[in-house]
Structure formats: structure tokens, C-alpha cells
PDB file of N, CA and C in Angstrom:
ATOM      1  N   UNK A   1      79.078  12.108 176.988  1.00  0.00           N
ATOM      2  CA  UNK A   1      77.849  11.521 177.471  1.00  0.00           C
ATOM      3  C   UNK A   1      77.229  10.612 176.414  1.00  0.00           C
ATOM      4  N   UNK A   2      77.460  10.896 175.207  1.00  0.00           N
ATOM      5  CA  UNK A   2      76.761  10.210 174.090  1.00  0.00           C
ATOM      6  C   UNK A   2      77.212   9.240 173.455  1.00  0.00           C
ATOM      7  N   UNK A   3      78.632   8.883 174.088  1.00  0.00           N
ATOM      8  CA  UNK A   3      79.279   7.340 173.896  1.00  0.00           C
ATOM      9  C   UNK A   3      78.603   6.731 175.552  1.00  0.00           C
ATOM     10  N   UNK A   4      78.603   7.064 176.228  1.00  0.00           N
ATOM     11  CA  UNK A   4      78.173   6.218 177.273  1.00  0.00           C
ATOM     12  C   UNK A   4      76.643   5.680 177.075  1.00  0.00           C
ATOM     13  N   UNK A   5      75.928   6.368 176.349  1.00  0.00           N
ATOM     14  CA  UNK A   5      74.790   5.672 175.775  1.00  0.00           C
ATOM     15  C   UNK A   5      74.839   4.849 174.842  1.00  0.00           C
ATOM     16  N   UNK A   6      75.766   5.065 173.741  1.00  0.00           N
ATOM     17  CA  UNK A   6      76.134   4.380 173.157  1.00  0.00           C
ATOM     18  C   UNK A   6      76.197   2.962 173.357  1.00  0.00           C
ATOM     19  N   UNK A   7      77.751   3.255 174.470  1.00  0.00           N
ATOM     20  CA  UNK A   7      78.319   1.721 175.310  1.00  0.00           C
ATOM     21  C   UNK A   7      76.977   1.101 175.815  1.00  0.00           C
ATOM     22  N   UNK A   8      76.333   1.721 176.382  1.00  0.00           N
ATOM     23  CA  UNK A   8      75.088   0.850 177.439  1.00  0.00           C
ATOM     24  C   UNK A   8      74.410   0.223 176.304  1.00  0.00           C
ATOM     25  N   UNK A   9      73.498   0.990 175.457  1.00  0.00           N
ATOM     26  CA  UNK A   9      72.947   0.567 173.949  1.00  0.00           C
ATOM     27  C   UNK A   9      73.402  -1.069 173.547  1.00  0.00           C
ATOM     28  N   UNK A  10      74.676  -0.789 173.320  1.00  0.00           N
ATOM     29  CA  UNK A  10      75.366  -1.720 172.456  1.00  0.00           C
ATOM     30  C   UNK A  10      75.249  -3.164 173.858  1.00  0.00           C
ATOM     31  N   UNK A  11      75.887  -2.639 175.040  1.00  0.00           N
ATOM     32  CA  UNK A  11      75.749  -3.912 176.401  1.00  0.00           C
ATOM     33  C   UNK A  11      74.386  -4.373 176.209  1.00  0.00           C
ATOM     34  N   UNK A  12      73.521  -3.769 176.290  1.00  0.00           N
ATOM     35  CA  UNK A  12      71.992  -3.998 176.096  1.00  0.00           C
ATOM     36  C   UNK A  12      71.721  -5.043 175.378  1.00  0.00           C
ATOM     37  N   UNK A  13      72.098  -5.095 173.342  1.00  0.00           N
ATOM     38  CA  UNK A  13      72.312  -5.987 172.618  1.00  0.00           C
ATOM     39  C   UNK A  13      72.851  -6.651 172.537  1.00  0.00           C
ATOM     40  N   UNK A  14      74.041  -6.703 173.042  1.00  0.00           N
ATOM     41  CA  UNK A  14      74.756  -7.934 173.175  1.00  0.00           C
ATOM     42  C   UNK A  14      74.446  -9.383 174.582  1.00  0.00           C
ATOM     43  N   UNK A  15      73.853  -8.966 175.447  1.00  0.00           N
ATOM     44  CA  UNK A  15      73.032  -9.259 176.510  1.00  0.00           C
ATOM     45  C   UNK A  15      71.482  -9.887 175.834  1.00  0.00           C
ATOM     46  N   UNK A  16      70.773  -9.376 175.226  1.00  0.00           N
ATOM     47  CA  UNK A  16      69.689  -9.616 174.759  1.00  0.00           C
ATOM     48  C   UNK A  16      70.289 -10.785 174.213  1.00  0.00           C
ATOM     49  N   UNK A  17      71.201 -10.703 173.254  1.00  0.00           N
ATOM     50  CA  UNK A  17      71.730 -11.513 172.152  1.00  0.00           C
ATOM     51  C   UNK A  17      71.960 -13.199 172.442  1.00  0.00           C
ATOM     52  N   UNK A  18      73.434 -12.574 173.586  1.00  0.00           N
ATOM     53  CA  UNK A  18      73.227 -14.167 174.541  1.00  0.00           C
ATOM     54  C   UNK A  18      72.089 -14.990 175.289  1.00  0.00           C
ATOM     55  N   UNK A  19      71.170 -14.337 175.998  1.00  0.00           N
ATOM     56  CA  UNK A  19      70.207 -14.718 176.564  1.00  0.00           C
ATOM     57  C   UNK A  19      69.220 -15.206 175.126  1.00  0.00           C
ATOM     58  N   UNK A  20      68.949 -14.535 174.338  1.00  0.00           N
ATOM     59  CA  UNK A  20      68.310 -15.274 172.969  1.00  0.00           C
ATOM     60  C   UNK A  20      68.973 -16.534 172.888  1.00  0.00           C
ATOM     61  N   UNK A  21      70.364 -16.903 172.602  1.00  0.00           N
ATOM     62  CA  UNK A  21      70.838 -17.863 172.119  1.00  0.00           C
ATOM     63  C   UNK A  21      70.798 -18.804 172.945  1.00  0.00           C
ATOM     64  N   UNK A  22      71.531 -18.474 174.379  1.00  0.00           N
ATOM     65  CA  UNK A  22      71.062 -19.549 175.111  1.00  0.00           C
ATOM     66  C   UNK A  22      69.664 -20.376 175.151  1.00  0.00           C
ATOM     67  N   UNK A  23      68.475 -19.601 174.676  1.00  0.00           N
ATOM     68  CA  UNK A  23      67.194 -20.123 174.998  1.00  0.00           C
ATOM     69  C   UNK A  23      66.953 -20.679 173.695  1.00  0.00           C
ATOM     70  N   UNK A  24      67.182 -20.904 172.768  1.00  0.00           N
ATOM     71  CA  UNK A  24      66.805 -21.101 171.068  1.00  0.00           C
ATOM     72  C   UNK A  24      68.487 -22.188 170.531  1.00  0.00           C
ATOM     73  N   UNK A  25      69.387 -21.664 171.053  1.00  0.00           N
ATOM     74  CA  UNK A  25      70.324 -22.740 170.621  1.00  0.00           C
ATOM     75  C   UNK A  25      70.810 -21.865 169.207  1.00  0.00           C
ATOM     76  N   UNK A  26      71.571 -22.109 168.382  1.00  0.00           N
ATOM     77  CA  UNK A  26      71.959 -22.035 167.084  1.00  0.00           C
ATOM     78  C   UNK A  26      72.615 -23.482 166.780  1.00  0.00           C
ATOM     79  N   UNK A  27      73.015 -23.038 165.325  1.00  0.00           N
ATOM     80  CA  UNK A  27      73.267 -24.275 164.458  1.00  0.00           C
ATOM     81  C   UNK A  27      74.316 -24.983 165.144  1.00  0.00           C
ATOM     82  N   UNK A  28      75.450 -24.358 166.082  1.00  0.00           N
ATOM     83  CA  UNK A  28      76.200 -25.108 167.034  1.00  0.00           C
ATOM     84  C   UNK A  28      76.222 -25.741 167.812  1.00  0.00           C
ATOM     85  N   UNK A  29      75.559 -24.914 168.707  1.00  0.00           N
ATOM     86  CA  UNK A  29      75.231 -25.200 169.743  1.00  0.00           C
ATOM     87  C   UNK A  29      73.424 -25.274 170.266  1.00  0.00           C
ATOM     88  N   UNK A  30      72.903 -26.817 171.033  1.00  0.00           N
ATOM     89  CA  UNK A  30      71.444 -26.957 171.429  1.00  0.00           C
ATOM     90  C   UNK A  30      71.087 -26.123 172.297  1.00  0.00           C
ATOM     91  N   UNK A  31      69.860 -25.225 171.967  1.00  0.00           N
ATOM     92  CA  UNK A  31      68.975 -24.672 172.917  1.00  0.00           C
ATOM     93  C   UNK A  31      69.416 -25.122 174.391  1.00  0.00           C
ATOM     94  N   UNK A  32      69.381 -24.945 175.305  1.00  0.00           N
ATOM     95  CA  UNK A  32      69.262 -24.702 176.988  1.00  0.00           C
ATOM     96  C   UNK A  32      68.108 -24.889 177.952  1.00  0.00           C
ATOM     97  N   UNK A  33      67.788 -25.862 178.461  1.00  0.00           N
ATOM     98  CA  UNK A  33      67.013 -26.019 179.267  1.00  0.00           C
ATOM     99  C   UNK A  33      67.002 -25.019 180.608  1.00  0.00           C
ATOM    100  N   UNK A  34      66.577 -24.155 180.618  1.00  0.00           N
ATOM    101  CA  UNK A  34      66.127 -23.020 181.626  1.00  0.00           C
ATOM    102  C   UNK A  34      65.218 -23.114 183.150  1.00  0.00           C
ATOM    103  N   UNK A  35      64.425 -23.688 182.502  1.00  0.00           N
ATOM    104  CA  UNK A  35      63.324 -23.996 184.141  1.00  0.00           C
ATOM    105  C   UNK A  35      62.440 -25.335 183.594  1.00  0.00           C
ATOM    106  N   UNK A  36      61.959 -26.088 184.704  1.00  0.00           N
ATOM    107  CA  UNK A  36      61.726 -27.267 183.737  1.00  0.00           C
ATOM    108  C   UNK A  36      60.203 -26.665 183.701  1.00  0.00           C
ATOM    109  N   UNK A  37      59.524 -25.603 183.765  1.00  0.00           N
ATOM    110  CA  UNK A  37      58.517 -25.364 183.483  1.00  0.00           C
ATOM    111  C   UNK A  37      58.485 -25.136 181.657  1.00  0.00           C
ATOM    112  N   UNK A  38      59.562 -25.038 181.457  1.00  0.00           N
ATOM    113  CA  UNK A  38      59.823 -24.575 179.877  1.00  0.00           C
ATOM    114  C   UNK A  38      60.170 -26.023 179.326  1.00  0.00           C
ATOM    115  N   UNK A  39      59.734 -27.079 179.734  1.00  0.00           N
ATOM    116  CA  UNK A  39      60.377 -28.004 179.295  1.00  0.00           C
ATOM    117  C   UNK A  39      59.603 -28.869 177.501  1.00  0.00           C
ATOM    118  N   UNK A  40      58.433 -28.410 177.932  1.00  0.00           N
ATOM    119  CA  UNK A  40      57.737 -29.088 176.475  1.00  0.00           C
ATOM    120  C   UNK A  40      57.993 -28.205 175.100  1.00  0.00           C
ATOM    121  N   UNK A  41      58.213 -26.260 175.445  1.00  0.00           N
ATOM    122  CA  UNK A  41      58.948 -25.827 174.438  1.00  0.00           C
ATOM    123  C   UNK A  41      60.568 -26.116 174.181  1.00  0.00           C
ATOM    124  N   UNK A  42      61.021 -26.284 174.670  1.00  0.00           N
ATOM    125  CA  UNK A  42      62.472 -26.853 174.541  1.00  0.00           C
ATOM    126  C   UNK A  42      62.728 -27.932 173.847  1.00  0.00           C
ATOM    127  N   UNK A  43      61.530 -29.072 173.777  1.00  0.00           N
ATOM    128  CA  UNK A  43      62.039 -30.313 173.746  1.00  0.00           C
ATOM    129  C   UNK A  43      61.981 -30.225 172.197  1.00  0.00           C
ATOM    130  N   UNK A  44      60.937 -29.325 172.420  1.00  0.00           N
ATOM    131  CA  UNK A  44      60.635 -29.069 170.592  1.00  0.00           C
ATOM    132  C   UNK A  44      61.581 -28.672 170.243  1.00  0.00           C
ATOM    133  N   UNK A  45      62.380 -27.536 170.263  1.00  0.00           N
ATOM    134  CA  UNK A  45      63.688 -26.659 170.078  1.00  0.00           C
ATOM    135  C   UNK A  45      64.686 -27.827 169.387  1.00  0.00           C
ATOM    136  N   UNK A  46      64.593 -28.715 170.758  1.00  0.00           N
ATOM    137  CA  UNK A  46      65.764 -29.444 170.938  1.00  0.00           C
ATOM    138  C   UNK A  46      65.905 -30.488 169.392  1.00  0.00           C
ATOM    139  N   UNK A  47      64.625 -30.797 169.750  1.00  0.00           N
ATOM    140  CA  UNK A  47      64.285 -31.890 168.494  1.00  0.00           C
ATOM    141  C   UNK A  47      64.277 -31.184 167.239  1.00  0.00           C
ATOM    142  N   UNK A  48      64.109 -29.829 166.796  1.00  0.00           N
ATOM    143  CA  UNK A  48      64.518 -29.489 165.693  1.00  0.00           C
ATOM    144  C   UNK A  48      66.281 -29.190 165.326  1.00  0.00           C
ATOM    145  N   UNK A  49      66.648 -28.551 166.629  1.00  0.00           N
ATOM    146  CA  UNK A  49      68.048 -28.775 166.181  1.00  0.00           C
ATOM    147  C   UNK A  49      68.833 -30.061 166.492  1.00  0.00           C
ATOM    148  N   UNK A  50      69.112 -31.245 166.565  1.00  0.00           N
ATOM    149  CA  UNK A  50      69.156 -32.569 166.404  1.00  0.00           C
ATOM    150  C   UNK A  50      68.524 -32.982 164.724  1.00  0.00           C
ATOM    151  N   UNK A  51      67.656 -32.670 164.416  1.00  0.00           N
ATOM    152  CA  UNK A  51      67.482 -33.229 162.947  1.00  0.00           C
ATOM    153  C   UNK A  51      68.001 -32.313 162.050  1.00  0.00           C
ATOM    154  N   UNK A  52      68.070 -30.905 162.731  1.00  0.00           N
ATOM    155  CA  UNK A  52      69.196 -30.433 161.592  1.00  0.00           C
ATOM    156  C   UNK A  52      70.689 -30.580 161.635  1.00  0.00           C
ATOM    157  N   UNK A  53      70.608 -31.341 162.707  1.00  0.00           N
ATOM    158  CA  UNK A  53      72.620 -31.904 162.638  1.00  0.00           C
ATOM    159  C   UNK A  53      72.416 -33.149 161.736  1.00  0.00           C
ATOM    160  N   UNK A  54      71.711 -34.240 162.230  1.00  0.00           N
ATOM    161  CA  UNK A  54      71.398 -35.382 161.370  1.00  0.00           C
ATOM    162  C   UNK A  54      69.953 -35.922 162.009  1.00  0.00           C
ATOM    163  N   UNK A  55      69.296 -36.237 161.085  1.00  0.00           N
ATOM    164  CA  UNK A  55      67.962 -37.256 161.226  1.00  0.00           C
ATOM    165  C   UNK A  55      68.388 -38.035 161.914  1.00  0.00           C
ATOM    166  N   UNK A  56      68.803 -38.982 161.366  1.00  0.00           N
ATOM    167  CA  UNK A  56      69.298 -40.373 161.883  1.00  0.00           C
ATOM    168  C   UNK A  56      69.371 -40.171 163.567  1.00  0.00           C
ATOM    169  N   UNK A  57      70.357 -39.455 163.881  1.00  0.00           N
ATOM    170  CA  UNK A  57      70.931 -39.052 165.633  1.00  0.00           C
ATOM    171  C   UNK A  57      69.475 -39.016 166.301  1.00  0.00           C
ATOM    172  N   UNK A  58      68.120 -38.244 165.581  1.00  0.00           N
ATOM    173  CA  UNK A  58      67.162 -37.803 166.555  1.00  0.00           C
ATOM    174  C   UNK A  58      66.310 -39.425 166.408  1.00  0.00           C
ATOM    175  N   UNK A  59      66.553 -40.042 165.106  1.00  0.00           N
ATOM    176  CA  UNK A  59      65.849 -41.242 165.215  1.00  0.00           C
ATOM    177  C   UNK A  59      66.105 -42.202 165.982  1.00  0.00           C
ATOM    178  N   UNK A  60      67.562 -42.216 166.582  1.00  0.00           N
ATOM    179  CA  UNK A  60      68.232 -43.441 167.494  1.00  0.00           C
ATOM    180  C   UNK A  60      67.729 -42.958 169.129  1.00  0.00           C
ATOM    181  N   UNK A  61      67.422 -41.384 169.386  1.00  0.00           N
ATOM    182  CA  UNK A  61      66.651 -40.696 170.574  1.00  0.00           C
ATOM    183  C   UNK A  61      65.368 -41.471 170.309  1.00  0.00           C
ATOM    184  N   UNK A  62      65.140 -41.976 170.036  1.00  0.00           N
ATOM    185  CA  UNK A  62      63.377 -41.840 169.647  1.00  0.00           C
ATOM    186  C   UNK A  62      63.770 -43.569 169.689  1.00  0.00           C
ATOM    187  N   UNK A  63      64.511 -44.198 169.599  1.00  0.00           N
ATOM    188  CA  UNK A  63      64.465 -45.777 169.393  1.00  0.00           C
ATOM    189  C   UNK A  63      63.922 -46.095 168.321  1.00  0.00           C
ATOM    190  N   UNK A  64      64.221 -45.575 166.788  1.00  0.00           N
ATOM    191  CA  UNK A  64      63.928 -45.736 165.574  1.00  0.00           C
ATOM    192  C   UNK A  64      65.319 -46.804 165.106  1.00  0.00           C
ATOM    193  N   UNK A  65      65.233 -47.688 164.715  1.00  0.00           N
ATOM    194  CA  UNK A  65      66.287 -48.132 163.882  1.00  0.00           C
ATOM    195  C   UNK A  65      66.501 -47.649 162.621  1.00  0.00           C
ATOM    196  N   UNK A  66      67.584 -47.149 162.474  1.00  0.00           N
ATOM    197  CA  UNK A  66      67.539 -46.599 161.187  1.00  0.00           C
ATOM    198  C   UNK A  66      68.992 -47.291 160.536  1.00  0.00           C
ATOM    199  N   UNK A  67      69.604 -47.373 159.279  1.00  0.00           N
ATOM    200  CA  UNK A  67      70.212 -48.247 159.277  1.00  0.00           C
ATOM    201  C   UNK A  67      70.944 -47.016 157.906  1.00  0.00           C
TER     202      UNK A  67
END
């Protein structure tokens, strides 16, 4: 009985885990647009991970010339 809590426990976190990532993104992969009611926190998300791949990339989004 006390590995099957276990197993569920552990499904639990690993579930939490993906659903975190999907919504926040990591260094790989961009955050996820979910509902467009979520759309002004996202964009933020989005725009921080884009300048941590490169500046430049989020400045050419933005119609910055950057050279």
C-alpha cells in the first residue's frame, strides 16, 4: 500500500512539474500561451526568455535596429 502512495506522490510531482513548465517556459524552451486571458503575463515571460537567448532577437521583435 505504501508504494502506491508513493507512485501517486511522485505522478503528482511530476504533473505539477510539467504543467509549471509549460506555463513559465525554461531556458529551452518559451513559456506557452494558455488562454488569451493570460496573455499580458506571458508576454512578459516571453520577453524575458527571448533576451535571455539573445537581446538582439527581442530587439528585431520590437523593430529596434540593432546592428
Amino acid at each position: 500500500m505504501e508504494d502506491l502512495a508513493l507512485m501517486a506522490n511522485q505522478n503528482h510531482r511530476i504533473q505539477t512539474l510539467l504543467l509549471t513548465e509549460n506555463e513559465t517556459g525554461n531556458s529551452n524552451k518559451a513559456p506557452k500561451l494558455l488562454t488569451l486571458d493570460d496573455y499580458p503575463h506571458w508576454k512578459y515571460r516571453f520577453e524575458i526568455h527571448i533576451n535571455g537567448v539573445d537581446t538582439n532577437l527581442w530587439m528585431m521583435i520590437e523593430g529596434v535596429h540593432c546592428y
